[in-house]
N, C-alpha and C. Protein backbone atom coordinates (compact mmCIF):
# COMPACT_ATOMS: atom_id res chain seq x y z
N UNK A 1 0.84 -1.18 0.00
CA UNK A 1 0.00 0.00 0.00
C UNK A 1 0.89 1.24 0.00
N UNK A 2 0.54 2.00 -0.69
CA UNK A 2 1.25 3.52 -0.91
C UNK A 2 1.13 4.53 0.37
N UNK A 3 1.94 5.03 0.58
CA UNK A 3 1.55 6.03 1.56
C UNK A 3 2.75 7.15 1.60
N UNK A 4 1.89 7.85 2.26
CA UNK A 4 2.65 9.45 2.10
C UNK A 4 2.80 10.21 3.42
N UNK A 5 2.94 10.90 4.26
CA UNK A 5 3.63 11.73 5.31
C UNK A 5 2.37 12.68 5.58
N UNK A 6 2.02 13.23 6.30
CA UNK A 6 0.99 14.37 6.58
C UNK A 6 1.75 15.21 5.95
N UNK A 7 3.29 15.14 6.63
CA UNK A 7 4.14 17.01 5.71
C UNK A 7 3.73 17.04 4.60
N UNK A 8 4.80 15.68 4.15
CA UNK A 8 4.72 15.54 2.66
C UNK A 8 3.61 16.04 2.02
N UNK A 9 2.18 15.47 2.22
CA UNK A 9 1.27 15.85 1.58
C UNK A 9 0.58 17.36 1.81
N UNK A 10 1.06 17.77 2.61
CA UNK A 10 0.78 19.51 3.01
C UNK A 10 1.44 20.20 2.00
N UNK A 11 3.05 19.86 2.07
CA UNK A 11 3.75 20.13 1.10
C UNK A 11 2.95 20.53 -0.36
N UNK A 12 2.68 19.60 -0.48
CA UNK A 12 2.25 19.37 -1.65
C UNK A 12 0.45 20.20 -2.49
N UNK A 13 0.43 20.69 -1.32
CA UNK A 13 -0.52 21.39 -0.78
C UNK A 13 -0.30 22.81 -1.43
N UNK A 14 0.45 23.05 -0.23
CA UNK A 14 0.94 24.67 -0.42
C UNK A 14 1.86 24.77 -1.49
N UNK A 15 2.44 23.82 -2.21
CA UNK A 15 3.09 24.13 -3.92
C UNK A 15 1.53 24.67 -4.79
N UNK A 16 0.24 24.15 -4.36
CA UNK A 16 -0.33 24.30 -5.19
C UNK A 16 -0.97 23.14 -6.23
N UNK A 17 -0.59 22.02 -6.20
CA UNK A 17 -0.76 21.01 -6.52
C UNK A 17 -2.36 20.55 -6.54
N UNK A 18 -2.73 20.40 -7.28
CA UNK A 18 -4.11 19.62 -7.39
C UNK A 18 -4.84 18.17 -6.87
N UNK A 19 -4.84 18.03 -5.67
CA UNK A 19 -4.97 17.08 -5.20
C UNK A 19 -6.40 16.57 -4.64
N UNK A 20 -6.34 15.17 -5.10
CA UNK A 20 -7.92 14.92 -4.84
C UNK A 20 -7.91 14.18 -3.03
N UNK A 21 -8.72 14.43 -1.99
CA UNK A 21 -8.49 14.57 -0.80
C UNK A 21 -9.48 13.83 -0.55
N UNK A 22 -9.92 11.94 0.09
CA UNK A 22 -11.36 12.11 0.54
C UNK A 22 -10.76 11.63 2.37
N UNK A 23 -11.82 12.20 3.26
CA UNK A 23 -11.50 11.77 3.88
C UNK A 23 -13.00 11.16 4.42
N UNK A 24 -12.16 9.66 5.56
CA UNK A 24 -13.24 8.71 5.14
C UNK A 24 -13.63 8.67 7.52
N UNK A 25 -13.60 9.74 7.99
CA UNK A 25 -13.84 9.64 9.15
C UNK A 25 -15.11 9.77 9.53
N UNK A 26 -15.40 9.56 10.56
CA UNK A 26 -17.50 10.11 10.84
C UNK A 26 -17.80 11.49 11.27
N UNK A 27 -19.04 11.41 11.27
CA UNK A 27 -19.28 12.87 10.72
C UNK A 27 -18.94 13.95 11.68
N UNK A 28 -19.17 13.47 13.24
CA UNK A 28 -18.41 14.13 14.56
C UNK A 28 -17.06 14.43 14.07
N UNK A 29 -16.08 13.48 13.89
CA UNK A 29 -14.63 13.89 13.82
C UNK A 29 -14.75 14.92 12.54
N UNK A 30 -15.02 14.78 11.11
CA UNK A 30 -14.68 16.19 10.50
C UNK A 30 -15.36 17.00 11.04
N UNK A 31 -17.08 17.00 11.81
CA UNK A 31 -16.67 18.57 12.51
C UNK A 31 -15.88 19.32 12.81
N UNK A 32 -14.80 18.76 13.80
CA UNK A 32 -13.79 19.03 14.11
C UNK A 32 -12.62 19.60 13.36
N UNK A 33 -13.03 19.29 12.46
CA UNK A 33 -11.75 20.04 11.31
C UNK A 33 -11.74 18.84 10.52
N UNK A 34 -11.38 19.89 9.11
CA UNK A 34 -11.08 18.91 7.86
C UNK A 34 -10.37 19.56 7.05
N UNK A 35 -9.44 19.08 5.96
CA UNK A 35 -8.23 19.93 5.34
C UNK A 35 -9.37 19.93 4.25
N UNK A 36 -9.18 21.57 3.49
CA UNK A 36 -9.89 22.29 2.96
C UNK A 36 -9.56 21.76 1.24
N UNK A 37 -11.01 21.61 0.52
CA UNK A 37 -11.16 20.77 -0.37
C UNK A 37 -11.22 19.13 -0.62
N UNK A 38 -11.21 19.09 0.95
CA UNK A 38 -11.54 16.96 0.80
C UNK A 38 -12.84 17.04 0.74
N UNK A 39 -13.30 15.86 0.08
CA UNK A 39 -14.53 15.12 0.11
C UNK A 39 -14.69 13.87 1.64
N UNK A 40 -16.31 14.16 1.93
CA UNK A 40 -16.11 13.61 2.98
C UNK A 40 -17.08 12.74 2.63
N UNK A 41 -16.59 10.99 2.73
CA UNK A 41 -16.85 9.79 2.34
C UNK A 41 -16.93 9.21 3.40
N UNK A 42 -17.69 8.76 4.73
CA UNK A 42 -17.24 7.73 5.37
C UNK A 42 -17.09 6.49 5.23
N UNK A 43 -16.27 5.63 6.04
CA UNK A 43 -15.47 4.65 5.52
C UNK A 43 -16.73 3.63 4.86
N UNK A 44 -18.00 3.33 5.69
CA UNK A 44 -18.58 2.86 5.87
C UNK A 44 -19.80 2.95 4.34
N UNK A 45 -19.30 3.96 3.76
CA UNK A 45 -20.03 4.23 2.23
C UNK A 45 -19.14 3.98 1.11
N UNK A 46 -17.95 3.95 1.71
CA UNK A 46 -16.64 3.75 0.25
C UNK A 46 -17.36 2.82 -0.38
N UNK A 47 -17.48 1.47 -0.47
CA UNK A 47 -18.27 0.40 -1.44
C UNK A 47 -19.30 0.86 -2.43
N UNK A 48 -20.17 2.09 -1.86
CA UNK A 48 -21.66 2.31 -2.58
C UNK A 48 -21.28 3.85 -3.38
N UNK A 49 -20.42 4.53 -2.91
CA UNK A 49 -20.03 5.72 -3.63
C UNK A 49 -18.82 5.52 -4.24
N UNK A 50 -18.03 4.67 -4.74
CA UNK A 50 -17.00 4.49 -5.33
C UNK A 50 -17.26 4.96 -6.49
N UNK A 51 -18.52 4.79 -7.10
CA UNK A 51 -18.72 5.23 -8.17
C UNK A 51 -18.83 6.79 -8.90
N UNK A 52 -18.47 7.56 -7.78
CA UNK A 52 -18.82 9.05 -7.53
C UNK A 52 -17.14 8.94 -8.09
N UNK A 53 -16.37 8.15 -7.92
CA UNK A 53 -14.52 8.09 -8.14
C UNK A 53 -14.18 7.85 -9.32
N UNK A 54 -13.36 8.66 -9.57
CA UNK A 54 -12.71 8.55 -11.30
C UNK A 54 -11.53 7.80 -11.14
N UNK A 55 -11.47 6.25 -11.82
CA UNK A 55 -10.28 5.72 -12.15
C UNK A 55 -8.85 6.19 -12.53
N UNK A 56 -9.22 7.49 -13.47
CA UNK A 56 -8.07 8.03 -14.33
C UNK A 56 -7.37 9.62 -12.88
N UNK A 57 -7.91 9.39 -11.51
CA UNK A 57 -7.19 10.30 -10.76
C UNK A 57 -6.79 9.73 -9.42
N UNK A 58 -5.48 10.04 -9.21
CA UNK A 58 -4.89 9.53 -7.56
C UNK A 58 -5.73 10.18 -6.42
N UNK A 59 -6.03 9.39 -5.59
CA UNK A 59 -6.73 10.05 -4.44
C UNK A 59 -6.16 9.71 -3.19
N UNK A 60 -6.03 10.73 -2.28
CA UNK A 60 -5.55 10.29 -0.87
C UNK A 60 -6.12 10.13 -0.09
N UNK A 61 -6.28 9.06 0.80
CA UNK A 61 -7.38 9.02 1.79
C UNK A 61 -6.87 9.58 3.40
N UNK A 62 -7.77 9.90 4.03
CA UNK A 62 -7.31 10.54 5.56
C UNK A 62 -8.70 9.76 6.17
N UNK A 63 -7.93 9.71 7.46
CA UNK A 63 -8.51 9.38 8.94
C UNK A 63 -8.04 9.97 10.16
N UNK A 64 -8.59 9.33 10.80
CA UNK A 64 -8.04 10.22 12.34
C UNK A 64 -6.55 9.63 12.56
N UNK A 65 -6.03 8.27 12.15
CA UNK A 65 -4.82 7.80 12.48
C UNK A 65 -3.98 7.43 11.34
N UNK A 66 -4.67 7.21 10.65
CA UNK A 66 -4.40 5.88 9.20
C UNK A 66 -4.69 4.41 9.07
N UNK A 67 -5.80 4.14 10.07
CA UNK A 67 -5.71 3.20 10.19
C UNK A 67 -7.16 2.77 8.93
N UNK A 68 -8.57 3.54 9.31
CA UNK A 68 -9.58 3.35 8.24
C UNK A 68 -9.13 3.54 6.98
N UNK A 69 -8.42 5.07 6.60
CA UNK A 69 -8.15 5.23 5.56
C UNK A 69 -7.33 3.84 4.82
N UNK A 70 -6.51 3.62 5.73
CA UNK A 70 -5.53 2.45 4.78
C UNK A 70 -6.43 1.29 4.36
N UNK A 71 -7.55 1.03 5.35
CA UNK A 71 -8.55 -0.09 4.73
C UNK A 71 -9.12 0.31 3.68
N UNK A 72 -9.85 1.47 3.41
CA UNK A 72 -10.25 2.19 1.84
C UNK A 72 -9.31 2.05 1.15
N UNK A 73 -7.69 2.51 1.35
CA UNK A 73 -6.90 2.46 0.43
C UNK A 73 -6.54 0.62 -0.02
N UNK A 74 -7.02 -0.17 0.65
CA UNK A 74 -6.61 -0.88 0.38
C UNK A 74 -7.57 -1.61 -0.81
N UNK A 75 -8.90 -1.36 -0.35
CA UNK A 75 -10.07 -1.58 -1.17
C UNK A 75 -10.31 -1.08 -2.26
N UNK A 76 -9.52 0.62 -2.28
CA UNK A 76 -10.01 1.42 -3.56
C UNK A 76 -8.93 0.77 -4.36
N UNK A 77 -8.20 0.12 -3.89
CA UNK A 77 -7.03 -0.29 -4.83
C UNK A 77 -7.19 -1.49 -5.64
N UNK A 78 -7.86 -2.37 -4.60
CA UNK A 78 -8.26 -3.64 -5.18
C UNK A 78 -9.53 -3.88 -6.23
N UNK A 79 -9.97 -2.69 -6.19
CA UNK A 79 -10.94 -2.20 -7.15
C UNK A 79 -10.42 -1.63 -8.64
N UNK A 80 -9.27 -0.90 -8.53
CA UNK A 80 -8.58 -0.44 -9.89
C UNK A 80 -8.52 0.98 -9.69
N UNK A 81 -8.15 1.66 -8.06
CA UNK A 81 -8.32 2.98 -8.25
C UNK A 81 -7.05 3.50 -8.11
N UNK A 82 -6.30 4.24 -8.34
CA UNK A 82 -5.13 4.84 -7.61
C UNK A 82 -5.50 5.59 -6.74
N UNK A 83 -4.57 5.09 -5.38
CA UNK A 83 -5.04 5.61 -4.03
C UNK A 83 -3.86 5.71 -3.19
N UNK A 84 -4.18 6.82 -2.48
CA UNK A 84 -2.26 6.40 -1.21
C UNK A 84 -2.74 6.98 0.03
N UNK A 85 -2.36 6.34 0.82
CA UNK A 85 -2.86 6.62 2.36
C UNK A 85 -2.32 7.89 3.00
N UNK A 86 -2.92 8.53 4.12
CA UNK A 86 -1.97 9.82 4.31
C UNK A 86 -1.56 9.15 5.91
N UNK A 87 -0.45 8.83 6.16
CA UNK A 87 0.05 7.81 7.15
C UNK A 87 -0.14 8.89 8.30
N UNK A 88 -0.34 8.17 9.38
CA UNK A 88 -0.85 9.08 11.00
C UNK A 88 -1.86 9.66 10.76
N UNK A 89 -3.10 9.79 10.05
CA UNK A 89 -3.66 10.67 9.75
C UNK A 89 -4.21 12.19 10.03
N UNK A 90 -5.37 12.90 10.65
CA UNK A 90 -5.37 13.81 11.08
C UNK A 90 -4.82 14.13 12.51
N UNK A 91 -4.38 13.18 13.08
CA UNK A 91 -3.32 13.32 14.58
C UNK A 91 -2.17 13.83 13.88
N UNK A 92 -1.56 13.54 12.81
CA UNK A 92 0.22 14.22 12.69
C UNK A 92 -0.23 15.31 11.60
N UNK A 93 -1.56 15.73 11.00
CA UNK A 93 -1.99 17.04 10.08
C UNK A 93 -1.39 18.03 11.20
N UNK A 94 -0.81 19.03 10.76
CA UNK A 94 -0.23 20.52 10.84
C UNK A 94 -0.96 21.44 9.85
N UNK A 95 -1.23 21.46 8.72
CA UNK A 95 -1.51 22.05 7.85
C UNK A 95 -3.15 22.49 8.46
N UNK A 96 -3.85 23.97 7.17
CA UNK A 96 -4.62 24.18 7.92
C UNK A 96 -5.79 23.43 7.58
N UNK A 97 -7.27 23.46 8.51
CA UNK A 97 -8.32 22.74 8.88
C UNK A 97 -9.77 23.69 8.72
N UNK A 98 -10.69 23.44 7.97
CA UNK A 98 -11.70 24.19 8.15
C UNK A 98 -12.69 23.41 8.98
């Protein structure tokens, strides 16, 4: 499974980069904050909205640790999607949160 750094992917952020963001936590935790422009999928719908997902774009998934996300990532993968986990998830995010 692919995975990437919270920096890293902030990084990648603030270059400006076009990045497709879902994050797959419940609906209490993104109250709490969510990095600005994710889609919010919970884990628990990935199977029935996959189809809302374009094959032909990388997507990163977030959770509160990395632990759900990496199960989506593991699923969106086994499905034919390009996907990469954002490792520690919103516990090691620095970057900002709406």
């Amino acid at each position: 499974m692919k995975e990437i750094s919270a920096k890293d992917l902030q990084e990648k952020l603030e270059k400006g980069e076009n990045l497709h963001l879902i994050d797959v936590r419940e609906d209490d935790e993104v109250a709490q904050g969510i990095i600005p422009g994710a889609l919010h999928i919970r884990l628990s719908e990935i199977p029935e909205r996959m189809n809302e997902l374009d094959k032909d774009k990388h997507y990163y998934m977030i959770c509160r640790s990395g632990g759900r996300s990496g199960r989506a990532t593991e699923f969106l993968n086994e499905q034919g999607y390009h996907v990469t986990n954002m490792a520690g998830g919103m516990l090691a995010w620095e970057g900002d949160v709406q």
